[in-house]
N, C-alpha and C. Protein backbone atom coordinates (compact mmCIF):
# COMPACT_ATOMS: atom_id res chain seq x y z
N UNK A 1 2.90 -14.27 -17.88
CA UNK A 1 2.08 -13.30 -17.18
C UNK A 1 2.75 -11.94 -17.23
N UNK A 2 1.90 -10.86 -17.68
CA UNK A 2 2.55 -9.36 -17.61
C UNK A 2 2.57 -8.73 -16.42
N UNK A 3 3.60 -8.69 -16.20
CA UNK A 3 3.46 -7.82 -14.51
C UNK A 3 2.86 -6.21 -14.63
N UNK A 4 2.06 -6.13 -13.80
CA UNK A 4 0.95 -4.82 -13.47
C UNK A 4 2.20 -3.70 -12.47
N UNK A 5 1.73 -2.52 -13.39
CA UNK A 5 2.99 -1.62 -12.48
C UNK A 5 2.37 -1.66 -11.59
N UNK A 6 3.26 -1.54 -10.20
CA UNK A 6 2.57 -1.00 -8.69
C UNK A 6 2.13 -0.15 -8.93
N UNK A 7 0.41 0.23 -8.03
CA UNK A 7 0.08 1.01 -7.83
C UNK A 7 0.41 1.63 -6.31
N UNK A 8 0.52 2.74 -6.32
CA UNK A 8 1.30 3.68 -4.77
C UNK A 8 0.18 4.55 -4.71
N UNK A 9 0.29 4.58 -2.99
CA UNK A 9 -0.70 5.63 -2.37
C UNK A 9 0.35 6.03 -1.73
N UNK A 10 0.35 7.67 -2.19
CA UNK A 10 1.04 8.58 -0.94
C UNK A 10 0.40 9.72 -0.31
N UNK A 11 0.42 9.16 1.37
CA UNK A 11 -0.49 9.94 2.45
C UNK A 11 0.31 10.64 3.05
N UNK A 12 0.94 11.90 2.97
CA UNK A 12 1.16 13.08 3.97
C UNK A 12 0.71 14.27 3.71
N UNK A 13 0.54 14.62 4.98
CA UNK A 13 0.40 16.06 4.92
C UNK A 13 1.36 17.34 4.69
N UNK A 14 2.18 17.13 4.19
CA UNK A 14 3.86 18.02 3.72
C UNK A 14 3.73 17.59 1.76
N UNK A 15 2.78 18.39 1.50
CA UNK A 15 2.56 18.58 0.19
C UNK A 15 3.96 18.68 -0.53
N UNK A 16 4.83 19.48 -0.01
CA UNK A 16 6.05 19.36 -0.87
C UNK A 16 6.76 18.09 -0.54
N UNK A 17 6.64 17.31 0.17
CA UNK A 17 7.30 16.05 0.23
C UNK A 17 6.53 15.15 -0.48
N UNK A 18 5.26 15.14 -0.61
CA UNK A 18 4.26 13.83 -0.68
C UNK A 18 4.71 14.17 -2.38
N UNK A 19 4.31 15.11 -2.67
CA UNK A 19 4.62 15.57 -4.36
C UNK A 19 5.72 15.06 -4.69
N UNK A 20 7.04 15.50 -4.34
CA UNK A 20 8.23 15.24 -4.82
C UNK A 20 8.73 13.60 -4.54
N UNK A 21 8.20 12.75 -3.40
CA UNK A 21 8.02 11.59 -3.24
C UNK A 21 7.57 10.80 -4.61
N UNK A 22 6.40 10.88 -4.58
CA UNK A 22 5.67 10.84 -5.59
C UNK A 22 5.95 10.81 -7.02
N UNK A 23 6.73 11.83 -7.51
CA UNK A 23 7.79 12.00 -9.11
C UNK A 23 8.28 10.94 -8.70
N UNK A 24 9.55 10.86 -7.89
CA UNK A 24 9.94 9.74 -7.62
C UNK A 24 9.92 8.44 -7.81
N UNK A 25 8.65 7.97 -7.19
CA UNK A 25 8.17 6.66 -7.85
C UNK A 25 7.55 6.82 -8.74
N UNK A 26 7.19 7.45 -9.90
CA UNK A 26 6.86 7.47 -10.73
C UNK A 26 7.88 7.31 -11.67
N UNK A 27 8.77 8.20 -11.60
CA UNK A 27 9.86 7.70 -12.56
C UNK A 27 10.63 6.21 -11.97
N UNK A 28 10.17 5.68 -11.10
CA UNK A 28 10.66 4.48 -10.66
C UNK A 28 9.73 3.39 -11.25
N UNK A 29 8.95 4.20 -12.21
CA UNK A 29 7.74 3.01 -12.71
C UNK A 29 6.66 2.76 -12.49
N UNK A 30 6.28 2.78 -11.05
CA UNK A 30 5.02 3.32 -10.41
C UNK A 30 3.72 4.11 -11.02
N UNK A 31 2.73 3.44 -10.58
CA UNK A 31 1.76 4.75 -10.99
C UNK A 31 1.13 4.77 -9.28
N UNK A 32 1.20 6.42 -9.45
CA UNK A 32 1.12 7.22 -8.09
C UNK A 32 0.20 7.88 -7.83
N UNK A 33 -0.77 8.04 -6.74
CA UNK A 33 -1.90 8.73 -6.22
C UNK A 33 -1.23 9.77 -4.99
N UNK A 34 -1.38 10.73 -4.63
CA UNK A 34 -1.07 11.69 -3.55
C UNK A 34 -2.20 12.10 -2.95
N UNK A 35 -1.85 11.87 -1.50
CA UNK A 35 -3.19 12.40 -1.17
C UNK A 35 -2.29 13.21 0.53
N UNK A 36 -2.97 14.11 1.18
CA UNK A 36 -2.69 14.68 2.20
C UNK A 36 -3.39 14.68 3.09
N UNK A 37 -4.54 14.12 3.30
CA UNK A 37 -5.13 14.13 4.48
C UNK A 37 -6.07 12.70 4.61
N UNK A 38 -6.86 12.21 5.70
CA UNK A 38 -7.06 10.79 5.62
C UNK A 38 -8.65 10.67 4.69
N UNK A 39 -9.54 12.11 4.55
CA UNK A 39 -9.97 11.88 3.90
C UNK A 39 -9.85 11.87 2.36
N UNK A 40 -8.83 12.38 2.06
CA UNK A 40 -8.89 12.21 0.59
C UNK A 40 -8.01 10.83 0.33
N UNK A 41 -7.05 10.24 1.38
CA UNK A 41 -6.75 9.21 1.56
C UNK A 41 -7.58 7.69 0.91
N UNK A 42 -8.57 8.20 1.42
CA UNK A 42 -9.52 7.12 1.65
C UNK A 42 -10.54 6.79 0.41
N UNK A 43 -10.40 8.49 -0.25
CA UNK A 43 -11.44 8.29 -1.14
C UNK A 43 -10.84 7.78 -2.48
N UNK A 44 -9.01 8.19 -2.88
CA UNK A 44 -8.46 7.88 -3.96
C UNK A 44 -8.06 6.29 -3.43
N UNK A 45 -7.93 5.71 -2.64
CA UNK A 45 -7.69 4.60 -2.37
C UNK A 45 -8.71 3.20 -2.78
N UNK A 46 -9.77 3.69 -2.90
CA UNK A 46 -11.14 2.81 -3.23
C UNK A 46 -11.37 2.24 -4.53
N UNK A 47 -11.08 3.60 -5.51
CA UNK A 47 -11.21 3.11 -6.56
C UNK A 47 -9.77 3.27 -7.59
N UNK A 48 -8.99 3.36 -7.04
CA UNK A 48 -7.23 3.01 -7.56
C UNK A 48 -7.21 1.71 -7.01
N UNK A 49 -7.52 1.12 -5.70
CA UNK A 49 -6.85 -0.29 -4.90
C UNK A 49 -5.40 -0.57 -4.58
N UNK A 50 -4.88 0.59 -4.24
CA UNK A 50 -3.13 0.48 -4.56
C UNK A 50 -2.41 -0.80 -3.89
N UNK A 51 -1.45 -1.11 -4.37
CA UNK A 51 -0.75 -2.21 -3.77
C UNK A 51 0.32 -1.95 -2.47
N UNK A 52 0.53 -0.62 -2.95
CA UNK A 52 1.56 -0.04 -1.49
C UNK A 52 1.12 1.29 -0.95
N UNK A 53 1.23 1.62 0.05
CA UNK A 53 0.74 2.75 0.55
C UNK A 53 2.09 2.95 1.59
N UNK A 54 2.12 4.33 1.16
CA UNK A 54 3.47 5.05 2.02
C UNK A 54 2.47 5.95 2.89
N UNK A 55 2.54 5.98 4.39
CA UNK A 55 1.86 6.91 4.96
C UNK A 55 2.53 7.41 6.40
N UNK A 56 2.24 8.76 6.20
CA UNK A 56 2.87 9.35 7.16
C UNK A 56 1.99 8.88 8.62
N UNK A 57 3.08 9.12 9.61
CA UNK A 57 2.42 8.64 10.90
C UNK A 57 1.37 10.02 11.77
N UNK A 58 2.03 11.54 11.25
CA UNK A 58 0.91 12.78 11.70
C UNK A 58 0.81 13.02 10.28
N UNK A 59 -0.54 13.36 10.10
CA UNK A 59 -1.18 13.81 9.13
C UNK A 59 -1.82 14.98 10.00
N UNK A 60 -1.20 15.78 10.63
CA UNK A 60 -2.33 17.27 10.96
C UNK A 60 -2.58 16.80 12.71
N UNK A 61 -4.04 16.85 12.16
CA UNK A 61 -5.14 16.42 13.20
C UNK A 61 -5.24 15.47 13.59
N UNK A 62 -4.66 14.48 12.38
CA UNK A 62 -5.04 13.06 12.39
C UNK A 62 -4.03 11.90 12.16
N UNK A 63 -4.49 10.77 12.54
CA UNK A 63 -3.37 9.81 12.88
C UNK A 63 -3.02 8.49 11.95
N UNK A 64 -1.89 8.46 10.97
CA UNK A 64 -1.88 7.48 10.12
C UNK A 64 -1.71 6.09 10.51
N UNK A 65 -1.90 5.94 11.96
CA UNK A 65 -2.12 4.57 12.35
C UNK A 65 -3.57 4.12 12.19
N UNK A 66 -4.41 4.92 12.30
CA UNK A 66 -6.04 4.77 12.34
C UNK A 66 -6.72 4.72 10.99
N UNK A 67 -5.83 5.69 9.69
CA UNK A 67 -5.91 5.29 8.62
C UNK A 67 -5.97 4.36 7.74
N UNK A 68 -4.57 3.61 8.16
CA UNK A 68 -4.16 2.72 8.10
C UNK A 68 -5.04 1.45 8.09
N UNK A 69 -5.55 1.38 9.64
CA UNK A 69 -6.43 0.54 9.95
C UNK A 69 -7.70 0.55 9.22
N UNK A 70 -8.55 1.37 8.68
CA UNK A 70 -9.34 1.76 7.69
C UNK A 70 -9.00 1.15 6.66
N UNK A 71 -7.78 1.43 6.15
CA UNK A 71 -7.55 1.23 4.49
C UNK A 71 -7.71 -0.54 4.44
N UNK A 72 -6.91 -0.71 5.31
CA UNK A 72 -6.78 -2.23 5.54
C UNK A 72 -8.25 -2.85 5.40
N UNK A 73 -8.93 -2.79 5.78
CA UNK A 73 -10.68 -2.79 6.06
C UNK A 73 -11.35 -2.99 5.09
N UNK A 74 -11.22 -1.77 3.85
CA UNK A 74 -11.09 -1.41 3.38
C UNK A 74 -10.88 -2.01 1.88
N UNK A 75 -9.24 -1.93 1.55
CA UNK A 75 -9.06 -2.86 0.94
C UNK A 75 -8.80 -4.39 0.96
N UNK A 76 -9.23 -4.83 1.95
CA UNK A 76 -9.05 -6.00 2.52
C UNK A 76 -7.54 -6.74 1.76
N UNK A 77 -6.94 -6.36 1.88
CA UNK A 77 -5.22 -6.73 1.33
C UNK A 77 -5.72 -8.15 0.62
N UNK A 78 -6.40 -7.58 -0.58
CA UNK A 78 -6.80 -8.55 -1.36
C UNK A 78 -5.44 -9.01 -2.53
N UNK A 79 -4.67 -7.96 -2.64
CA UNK A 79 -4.02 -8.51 -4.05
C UNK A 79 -2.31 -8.09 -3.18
N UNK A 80 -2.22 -8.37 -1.79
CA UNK A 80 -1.14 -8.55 -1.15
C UNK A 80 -0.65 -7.36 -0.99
N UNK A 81 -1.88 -6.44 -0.53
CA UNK A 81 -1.36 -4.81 0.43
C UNK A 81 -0.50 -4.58 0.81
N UNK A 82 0.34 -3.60 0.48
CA UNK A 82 1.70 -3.68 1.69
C UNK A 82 1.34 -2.13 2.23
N UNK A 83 1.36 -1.48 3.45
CA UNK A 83 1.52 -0.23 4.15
C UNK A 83 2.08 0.08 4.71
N UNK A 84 3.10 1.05 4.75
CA UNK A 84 4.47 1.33 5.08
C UNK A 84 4.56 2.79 5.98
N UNK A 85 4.33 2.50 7.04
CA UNK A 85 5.04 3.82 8.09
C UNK A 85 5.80 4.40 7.27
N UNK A 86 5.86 5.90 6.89
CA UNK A 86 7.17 6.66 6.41
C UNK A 86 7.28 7.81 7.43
N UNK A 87 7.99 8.13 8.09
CA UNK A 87 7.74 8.87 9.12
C UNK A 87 8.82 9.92 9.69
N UNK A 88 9.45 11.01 9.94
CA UNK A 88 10.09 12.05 10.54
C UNK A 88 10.32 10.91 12.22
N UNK A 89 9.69 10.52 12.52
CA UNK A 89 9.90 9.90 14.19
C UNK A 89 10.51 8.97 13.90
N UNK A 90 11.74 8.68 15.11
CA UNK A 90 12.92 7.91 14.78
C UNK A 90 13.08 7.58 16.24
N UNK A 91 12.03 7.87 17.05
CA UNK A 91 12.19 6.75 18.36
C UNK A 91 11.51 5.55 18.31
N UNK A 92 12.39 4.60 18.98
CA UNK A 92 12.40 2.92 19.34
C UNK A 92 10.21 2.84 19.37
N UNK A 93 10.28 3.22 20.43
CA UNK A 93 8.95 3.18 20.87
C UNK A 93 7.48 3.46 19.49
N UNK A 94 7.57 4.55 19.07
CA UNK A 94 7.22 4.57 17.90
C UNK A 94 6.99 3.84 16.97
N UNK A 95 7.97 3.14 16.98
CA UNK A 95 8.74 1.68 15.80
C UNK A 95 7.65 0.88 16.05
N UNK A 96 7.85 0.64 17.59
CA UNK A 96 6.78 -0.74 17.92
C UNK A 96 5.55 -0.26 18.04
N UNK A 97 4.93 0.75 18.32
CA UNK A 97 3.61 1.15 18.28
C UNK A 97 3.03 1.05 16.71
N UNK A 98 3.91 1.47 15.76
CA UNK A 98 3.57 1.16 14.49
C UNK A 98 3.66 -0.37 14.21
N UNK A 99 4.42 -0.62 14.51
CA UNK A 99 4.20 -2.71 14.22
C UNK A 99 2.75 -2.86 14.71
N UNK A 100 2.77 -2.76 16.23
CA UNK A 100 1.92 -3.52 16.73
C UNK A 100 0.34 -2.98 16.05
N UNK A 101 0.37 -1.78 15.45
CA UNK A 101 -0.78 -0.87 14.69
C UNK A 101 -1.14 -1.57 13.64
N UNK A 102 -0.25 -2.62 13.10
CA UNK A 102 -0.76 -3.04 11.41
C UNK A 102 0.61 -2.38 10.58
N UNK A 103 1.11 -1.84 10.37
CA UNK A 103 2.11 -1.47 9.44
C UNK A 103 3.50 -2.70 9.37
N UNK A 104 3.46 -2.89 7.87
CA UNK A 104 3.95 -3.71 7.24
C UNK A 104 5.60 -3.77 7.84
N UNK A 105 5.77 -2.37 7.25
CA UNK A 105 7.32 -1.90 7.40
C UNK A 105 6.99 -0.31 7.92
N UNK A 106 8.38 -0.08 8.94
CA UNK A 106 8.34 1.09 9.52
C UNK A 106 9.72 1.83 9.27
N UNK A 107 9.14 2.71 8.24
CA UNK A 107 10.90 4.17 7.38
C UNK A 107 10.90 4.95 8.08
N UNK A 108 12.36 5.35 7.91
CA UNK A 108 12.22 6.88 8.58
C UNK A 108 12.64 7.52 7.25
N UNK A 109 11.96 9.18 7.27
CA UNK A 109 12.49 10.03 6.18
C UNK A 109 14.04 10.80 6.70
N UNK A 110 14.52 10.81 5.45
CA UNK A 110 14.57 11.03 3.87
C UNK A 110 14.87 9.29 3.72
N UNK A 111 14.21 8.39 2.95
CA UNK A 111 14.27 6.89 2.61
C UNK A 111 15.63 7.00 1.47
N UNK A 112 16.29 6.25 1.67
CA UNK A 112 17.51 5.59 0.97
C UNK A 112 16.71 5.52 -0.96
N UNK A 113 17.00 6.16 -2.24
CA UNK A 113 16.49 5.38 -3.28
C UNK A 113 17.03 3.75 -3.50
N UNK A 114 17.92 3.73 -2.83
CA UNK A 114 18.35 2.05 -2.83
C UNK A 114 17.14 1.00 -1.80
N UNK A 115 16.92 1.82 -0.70
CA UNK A 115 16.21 1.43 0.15
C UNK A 115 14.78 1.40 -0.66
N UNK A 116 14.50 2.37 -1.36
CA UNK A 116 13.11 2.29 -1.50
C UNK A 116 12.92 1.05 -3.06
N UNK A 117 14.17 1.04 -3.90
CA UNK A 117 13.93 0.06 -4.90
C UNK A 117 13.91 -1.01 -4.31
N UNK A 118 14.47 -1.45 -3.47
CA UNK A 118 14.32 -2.91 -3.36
C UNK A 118 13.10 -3.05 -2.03
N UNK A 119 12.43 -2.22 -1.75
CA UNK A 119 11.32 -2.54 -0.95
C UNK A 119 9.96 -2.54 -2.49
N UNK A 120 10.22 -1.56 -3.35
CA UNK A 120 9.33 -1.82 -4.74
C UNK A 120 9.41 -2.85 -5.32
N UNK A 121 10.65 -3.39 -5.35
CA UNK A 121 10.73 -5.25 -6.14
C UNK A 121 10.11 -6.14 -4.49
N UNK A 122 10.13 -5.87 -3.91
CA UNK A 122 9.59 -7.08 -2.78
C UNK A 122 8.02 -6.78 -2.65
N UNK A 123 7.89 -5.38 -2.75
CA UNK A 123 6.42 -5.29 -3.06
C UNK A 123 5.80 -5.86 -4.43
N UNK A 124 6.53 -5.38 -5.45
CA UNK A 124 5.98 -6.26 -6.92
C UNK A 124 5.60 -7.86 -6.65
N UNK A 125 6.82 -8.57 -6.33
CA UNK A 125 6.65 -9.60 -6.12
C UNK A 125 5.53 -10.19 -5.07
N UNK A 126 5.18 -9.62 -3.99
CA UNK A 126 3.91 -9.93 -3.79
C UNK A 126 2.63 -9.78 -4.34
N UNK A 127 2.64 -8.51 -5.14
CA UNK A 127 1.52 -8.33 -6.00
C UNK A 127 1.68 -9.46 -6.74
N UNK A 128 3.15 -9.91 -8.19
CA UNK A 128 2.86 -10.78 -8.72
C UNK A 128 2.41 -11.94 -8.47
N UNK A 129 3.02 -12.36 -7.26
CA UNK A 129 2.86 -13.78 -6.43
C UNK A 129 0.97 -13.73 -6.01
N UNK A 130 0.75 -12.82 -5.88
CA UNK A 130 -0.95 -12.95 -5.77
C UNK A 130 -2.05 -13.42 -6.67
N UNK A 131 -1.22 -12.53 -7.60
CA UNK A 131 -2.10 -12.41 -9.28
C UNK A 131 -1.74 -13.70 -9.60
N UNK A 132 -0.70 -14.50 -9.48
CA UNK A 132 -0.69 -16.07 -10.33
C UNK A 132 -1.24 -16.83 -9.08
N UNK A 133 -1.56 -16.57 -8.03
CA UNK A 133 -2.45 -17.72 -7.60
C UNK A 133 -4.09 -17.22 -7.83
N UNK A 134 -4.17 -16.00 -8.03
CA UNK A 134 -5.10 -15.73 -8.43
C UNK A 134 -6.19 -16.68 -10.06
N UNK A 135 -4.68 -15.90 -10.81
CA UNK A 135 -4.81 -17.07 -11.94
C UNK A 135 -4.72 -18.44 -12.07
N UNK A 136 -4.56 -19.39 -11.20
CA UNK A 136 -4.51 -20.65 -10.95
C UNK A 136 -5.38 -20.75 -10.45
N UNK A 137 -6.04 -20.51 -9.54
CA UNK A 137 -7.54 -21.03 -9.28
C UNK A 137 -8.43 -20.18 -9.89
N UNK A 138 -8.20 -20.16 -11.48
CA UNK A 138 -9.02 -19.46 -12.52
C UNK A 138 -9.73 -18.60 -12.13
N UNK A 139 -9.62 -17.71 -11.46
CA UNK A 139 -10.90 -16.50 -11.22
C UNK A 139 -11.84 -17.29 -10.27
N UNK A 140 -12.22 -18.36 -10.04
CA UNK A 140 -13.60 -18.60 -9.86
C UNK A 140 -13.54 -18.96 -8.08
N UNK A 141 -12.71 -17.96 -7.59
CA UNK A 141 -13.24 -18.65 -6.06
C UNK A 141 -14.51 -18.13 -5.44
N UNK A 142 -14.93 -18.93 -4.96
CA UNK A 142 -16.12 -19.03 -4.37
C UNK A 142 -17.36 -19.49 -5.17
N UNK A 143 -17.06 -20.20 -6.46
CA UNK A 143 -18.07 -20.25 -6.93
C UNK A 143 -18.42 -21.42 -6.58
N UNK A 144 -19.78 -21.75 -6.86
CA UNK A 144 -20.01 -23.45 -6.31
C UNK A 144 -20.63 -24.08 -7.03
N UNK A 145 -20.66 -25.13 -7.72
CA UNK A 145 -20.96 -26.46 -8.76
C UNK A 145 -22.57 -25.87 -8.92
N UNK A 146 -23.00 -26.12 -10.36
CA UNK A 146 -24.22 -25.91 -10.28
C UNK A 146 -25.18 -27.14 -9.59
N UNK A 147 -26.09 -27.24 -9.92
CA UNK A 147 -26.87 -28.32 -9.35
C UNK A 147 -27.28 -29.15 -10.77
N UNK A 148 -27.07 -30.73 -10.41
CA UNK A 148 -27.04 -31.17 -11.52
C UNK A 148 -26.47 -31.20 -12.45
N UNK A 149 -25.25 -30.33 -12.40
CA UNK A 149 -24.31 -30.31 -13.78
C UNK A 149 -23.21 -31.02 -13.76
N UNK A 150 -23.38 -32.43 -12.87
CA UNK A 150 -22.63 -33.49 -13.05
C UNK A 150 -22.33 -34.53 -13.82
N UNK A 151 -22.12 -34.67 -15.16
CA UNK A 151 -21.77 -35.84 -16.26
C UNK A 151 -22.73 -35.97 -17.09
């Protein structure tokens, strides 16, 4: 089986971070979407389907916990979603408001590149681990026996 590069969604509103983030995983292998606000969030997210999403917790006006919850919805973490708090806030409380919100894992910025490769191989591996059970029950879930096409 050929492993599919991750696809990355990056949601902040600090254009020079989300950008330079962004190179980042790209030269980490990645193919990368940037987006800064929850609606454009939402709209490159639909038809990319990314496998990880880095999102800031203020986006402006608006709140990347509620995003979040959307995307999830959304993409229904069909091919093993991961969404990752990346965030400037580094109080306790925070931490758990983001757990208890839906977020996978909760960073604080500037992220470790050691930190962030081996959260990209644990993310791969769930993507891969999806795609071969995917492929083991041949494509066909949900389909159901025709009628009569027994022997």
């Amino acid at each position: 089986m050929k492993t599919t590069p991750l696809r990355v969604l990056v949601v902040d509103d600090n254009i020079d971070f989300a950008v330079s983030f962004g190179q980042l995983l790209e030269l980490l292998g990645c193919t990368v979407e940037v987006a800064h606000d929850a609606r454009s969030a939402l709209l490159k997210a639909v038809p990319e389907r990314p496998h990880l999403v880095f999102m800031d917790l203020n986006l402006g006006r608006e709140n990347g916990s509620q995003v979040m919850a959307v995307l999830r919805r959304m993409l229904h973490d069909d091919e093993g979603l991961t969404i990752i708090c990346l965030t400037g806030e580094v109080r306790p409380e925070i931490e758990l408001e983001c757990r208890k919100a839906g977020f996978d894992l909760f960073m604080h910025k500037p992220m470790p590149t050691e930190l962030l490769r081996e959260v990209l191989v644990a993310c791969q591996q769930r993507v891969d681990a999806a795609q071969r059970a995917h492929e083991t029950a041949g494509g066909h879930e949900g389909e159901l026996p025709r009628p009569g096409a027994h022997g």
